[in-house]
Protein backbone atom coordinates (compact mmCIF):
# COMPACT_ATOMS: atom_id res chain seq x y z
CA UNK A 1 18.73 -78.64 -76.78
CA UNK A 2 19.59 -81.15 -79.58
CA UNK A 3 22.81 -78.82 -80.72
CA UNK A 4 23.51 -78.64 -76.74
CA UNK A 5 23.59 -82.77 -76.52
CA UNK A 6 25.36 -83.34 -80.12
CA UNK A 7 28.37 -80.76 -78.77
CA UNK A 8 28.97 -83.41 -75.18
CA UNK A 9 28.20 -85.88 -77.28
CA UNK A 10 30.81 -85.44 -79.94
CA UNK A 11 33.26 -83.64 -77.36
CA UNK A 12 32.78 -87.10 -75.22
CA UNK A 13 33.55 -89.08 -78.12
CA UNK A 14 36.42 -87.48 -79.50
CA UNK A 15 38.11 -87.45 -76.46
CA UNK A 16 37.48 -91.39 -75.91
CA UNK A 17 38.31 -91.83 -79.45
CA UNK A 18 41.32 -89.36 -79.37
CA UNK A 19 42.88 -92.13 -76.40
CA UNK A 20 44.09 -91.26 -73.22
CA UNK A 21 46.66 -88.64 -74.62
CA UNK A 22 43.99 -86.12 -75.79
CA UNK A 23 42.29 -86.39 -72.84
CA UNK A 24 45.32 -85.80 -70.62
CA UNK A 25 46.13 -82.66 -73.28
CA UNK A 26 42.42 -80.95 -72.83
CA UNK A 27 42.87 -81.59 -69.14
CA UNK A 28 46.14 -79.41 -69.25
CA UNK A 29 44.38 -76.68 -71.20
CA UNK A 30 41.39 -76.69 -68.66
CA UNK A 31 43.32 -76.52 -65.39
CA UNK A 32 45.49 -73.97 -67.45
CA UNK A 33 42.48 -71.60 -68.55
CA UNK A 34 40.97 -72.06 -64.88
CA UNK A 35 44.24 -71.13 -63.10
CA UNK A 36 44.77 -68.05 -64.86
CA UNK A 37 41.30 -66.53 -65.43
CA UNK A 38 39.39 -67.67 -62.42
CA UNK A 39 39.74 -69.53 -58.53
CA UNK A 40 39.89 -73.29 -58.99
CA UNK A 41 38.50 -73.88 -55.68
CA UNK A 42 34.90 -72.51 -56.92
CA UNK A 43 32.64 -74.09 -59.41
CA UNK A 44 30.48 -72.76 -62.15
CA UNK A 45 28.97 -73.19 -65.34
CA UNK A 46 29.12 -71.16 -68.71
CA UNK A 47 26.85 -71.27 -71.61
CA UNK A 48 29.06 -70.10 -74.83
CA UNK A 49 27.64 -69.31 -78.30
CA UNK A 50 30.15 -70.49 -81.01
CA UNK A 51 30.63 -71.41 -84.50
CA UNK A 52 32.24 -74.82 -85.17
CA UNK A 53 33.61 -74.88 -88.27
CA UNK A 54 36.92 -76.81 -89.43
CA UNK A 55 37.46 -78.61 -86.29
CA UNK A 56 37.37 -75.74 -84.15
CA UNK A 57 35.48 -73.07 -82.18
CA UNK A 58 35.34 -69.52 -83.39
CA UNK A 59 33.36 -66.57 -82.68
CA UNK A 60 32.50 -67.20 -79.18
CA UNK A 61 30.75 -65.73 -76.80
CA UNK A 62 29.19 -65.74 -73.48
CA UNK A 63 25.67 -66.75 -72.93
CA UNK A 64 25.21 -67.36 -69.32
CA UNK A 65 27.56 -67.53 -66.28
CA UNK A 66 26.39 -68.59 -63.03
CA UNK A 67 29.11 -66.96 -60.99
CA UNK A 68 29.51 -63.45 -62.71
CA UNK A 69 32.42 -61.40 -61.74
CA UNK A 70 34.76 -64.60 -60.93
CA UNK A 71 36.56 -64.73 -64.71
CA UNK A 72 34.91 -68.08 -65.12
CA UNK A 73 33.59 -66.52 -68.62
CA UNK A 74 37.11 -65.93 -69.50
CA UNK A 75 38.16 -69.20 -69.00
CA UNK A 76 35.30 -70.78 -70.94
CA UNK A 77 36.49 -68.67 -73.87
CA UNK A 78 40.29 -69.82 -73.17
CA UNK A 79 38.68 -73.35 -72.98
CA UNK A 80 36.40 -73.44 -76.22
CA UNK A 81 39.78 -72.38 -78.52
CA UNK A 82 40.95 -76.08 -77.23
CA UNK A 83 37.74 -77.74 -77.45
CA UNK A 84 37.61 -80.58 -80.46
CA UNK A 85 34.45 -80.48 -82.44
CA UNK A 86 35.49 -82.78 -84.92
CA UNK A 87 33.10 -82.19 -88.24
CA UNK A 88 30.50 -80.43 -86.22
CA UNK A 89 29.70 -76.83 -88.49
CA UNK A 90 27.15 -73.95 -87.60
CA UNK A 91 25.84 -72.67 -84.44
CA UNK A 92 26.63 -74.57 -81.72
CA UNK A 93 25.97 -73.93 -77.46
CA UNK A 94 28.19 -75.08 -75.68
CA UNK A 95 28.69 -75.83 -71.83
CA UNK A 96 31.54 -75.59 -70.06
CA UNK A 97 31.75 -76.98 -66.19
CA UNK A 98 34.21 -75.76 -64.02
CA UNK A 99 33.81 -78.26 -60.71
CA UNK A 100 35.23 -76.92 -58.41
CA UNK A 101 37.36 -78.31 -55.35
């Protein structure tokens, strides 16, 4: 749970800190990983298993998906390469929300 709140925590802050641009940028990649893996209209939520090392997100994999069979597990992979983790390092879980429309 604590790795689970640093990871929105310091994904939140980087893209706040990061300005309007970065935001707009992971936005792209999101809608981009969502349109070619899975249906945008549907929502669901991943659990990934990664390391964070460097800045980035390697080694991931799925943990949980609460819509199995839609490619919403592919996209949270597609998403994670993208995701900031600034000087985060080690094991990390992290969730990845797909709304929905």
């Amino acid at each position: 749970m604590k790795n689970y709140l640093a990871i929105i925590a310091g994904v939140s802050c980087t893209l706040l800190l990061g300005g309007a641009a970065s935001a707009a940028s992971f936005q792209q990649t999101l809608d981009k990983c969502l349109i070619k893996n899975a249906n945008a209209k549907d929502s669901a939520t991943v659990m990934l298993a990664c390391i964070a090392n460097g800045g980035k997100l390697t080694s991931c994999s799925v943990v949980s998906d609460s819509a199995p069979g839609k490619g919403f597990d592919k996209a949270a992979l597609c998403v994670a390469e993208a995701l900031p983790m600034g000087g985060k390092t080690g094991e990390v879980k992290v969730p990845v929300r797909f709304p929905g429309a």
